[in-house]
N, C-alpha and C. Protein backbone atom coordinates (compact mmCIF):
# COMPACT_ATOMS: atom_id res chain seq x y z
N UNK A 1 -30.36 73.02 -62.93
CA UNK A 1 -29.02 73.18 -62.41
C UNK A 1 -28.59 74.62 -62.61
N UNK A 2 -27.85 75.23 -61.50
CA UNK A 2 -27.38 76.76 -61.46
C UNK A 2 -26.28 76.41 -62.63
N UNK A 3 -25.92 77.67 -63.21
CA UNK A 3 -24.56 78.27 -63.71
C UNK A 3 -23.63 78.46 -62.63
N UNK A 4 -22.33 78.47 -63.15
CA UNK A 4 -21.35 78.90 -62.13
C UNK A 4 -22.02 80.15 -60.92
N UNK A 5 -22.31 81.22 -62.48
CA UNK A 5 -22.72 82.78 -61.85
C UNK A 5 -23.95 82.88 -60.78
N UNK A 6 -24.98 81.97 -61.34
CA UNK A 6 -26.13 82.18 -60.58
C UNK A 6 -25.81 81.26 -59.03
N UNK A 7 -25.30 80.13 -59.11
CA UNK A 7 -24.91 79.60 -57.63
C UNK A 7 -23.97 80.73 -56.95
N UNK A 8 -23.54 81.45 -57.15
CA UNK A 8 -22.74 82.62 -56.57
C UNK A 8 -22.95 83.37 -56.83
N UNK A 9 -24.40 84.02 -56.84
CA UNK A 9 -25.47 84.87 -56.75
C UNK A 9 -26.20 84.34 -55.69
N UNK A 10 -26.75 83.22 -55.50
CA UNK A 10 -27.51 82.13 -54.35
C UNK A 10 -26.67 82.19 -53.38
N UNK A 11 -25.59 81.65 -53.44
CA UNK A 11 -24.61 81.73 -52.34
C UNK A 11 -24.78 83.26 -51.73
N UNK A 12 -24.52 84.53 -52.51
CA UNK A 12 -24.08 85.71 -52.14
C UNK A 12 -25.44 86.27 -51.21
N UNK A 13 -26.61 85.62 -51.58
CA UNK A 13 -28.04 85.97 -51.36
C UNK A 13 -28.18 85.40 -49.56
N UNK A 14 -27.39 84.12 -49.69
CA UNK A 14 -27.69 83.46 -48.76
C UNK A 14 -27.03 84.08 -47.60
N UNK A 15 -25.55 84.16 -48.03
CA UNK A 15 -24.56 84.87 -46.78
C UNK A 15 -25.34 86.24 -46.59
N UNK A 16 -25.92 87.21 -47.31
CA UNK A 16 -26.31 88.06 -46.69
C UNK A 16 -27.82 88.01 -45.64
N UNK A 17 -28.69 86.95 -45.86
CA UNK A 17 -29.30 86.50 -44.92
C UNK A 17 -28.83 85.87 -44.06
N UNK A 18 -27.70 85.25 -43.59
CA UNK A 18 -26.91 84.89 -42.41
C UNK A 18 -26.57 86.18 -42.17
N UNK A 19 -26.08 87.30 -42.45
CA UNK A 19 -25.22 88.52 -41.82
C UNK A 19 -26.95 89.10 -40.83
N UNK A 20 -27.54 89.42 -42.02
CA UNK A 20 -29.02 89.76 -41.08
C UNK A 20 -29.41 88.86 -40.10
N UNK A 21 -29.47 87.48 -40.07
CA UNK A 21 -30.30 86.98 -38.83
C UNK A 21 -29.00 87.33 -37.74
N UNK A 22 -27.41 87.15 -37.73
CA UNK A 22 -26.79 87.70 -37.19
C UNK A 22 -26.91 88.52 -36.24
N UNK A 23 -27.10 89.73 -37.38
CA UNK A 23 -27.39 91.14 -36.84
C UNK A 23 -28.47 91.40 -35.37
N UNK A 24 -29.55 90.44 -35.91
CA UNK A 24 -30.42 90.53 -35.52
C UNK A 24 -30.39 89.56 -34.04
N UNK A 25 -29.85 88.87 -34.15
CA UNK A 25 -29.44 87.61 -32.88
C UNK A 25 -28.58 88.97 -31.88
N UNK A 26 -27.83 89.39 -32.32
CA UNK A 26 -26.57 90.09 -31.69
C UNK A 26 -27.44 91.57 -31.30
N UNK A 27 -28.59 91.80 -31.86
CA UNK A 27 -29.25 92.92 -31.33
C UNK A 27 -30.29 92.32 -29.92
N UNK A 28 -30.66 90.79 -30.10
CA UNK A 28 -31.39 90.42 -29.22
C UNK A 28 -30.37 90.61 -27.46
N UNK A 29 -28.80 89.62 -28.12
CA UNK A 29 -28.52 89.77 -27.22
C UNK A 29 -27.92 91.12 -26.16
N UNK A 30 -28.22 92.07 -27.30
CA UNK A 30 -28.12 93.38 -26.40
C UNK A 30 -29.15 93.82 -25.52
N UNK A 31 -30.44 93.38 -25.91
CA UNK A 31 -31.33 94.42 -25.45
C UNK A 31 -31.92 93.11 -24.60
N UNK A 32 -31.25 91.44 -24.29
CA UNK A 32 -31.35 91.39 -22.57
C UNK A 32 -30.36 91.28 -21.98
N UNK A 33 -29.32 91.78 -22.17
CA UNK A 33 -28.45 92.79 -21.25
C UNK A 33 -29.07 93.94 -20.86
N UNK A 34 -29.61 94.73 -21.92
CA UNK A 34 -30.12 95.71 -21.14
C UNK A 34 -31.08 95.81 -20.31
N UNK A 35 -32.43 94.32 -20.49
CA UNK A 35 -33.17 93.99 -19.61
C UNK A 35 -32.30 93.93 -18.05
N UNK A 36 -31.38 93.13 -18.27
CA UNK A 36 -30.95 92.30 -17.14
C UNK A 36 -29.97 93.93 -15.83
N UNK A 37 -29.72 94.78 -16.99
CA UNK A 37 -28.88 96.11 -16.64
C UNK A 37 -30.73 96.72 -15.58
N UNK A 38 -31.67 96.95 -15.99
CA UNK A 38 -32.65 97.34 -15.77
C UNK A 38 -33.27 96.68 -14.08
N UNK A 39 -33.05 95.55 -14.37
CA UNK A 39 -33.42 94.72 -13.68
C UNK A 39 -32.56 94.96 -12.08
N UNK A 40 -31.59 94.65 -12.54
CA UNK A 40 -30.68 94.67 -11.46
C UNK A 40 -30.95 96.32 -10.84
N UNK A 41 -30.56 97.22 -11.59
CA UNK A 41 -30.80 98.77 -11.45
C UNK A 41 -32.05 98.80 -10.52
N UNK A 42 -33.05 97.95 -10.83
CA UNK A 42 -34.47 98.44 -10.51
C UNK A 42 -34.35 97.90 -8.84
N UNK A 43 -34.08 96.40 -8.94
CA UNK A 43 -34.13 96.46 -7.29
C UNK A 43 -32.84 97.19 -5.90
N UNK A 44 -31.92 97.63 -6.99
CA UNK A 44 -31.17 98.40 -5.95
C UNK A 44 -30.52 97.13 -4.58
N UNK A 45 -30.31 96.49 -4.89
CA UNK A 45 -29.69 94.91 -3.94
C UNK A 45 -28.58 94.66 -3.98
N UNK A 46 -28.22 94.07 -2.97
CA UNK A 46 -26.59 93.49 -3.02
C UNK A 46 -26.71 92.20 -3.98
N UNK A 47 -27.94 91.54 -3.92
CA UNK A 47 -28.02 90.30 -4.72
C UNK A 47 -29.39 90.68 -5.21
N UNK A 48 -29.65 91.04 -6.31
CA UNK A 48 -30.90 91.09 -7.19
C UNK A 48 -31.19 90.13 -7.71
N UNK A 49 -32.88 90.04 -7.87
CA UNK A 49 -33.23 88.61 -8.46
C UNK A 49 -33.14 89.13 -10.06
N UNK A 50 -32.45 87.94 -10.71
CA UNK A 50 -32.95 88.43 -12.11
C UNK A 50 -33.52 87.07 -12.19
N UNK A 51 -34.63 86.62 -13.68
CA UNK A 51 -34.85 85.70 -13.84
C UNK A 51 -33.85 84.56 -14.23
N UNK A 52 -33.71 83.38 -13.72
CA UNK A 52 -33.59 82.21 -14.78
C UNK A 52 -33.07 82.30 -16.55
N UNK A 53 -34.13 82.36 -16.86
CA UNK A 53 -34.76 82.39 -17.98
C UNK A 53 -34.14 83.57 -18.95
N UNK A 54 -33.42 84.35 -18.06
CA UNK A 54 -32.67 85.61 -18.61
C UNK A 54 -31.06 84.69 -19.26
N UNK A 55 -30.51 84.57 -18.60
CA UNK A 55 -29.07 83.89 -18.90
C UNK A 55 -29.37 82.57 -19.89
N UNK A 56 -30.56 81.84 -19.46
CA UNK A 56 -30.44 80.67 -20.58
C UNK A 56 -30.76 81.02 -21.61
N UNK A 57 -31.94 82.11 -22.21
CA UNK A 57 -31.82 83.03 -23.18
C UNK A 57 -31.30 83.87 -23.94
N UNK A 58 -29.76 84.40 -22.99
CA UNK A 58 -28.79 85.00 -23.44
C UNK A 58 -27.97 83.78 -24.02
N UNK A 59 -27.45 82.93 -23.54
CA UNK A 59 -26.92 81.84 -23.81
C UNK A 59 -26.81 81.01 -25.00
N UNK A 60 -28.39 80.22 -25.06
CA UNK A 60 -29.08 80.41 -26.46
C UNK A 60 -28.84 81.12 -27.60
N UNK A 61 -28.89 82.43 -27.50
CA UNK A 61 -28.91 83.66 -28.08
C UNK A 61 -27.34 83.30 -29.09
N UNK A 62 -26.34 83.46 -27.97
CA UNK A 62 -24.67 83.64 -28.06
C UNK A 62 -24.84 82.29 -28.50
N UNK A 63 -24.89 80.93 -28.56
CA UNK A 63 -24.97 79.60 -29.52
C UNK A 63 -25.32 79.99 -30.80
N UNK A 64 -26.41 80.66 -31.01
CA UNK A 64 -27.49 80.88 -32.32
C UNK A 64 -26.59 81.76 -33.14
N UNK A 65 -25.73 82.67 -32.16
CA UNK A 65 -24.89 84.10 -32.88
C UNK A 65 -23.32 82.87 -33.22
N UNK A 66 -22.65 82.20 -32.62
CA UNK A 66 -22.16 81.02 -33.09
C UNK A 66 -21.84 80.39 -34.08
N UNK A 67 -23.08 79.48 -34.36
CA UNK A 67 -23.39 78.78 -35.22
C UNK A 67 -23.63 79.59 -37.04
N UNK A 68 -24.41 80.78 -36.78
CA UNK A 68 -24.48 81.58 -37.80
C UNK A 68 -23.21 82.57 -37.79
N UNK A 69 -22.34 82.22 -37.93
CA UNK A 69 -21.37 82.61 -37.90
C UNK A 69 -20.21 81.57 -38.53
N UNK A 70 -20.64 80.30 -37.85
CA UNK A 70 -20.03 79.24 -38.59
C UNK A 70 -20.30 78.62 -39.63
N UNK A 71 -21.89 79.10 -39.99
CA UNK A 71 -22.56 79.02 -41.01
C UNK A 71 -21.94 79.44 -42.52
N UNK A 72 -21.95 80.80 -41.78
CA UNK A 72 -21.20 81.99 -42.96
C UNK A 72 -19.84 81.06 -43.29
N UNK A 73 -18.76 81.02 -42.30
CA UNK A 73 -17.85 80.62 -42.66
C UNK A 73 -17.17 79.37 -43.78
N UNK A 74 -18.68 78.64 -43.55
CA UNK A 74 -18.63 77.31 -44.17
C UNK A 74 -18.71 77.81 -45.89
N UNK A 75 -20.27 78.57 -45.80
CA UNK A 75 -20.63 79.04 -46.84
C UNK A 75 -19.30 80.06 -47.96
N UNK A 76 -19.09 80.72 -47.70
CA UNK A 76 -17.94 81.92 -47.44
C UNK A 76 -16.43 81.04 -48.22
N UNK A 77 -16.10 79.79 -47.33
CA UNK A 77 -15.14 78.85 -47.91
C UNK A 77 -15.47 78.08 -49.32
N UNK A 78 -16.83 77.49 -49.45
CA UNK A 78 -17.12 76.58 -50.22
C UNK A 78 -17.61 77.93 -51.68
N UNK A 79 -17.92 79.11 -51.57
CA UNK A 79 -17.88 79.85 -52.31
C UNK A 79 -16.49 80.18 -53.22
N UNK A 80 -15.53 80.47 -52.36
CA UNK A 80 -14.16 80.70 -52.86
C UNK A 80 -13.72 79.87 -53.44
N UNK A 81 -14.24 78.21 -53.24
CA UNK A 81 -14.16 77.16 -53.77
C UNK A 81 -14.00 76.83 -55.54
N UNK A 82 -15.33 77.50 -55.55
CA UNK A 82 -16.05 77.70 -56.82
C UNK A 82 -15.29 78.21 -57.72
């Protein structure tokens, strides 16, 4: 069983691996925007094809950035708890 201190050390360990996968979700969803910026750019169209697979991936992405976010929050509350 943790101590007060060490569960809010665990806790503190944990929220900062939620801030990183975060980070990291929120960097994905930049760089396919910037695919999708590329894409569009590249065929020069009134209606460019982008893939499918682009938006349900962004989508995904923005759920995943979400949820770890609501993650934190949960975590974040039940800390202050303590």
């Amino acid at each position: 069983m943790y101590s007060l201190s060490e569960l809010h050390a665990q806790l503190s360990a944990f929220r900062a691996k939620l801030a990183e996968a975060t980070e990291h979700t929120n960097r994905a969803v930049e760089l396919l925007d910037e695919a999708r910026e590329t894409i569009v750019t590249a065929f020069e169209q009134a209606e460019p094809w982008v893939p499918p697979e682009l938006a349900l991936a962004e989508d995904r992405l923005r759920q995943d950035v979400d949820r770890l976010v609501a993650a934190d929050e949960l975590v974040n509350g039940y800390q202050a708890r303590l």
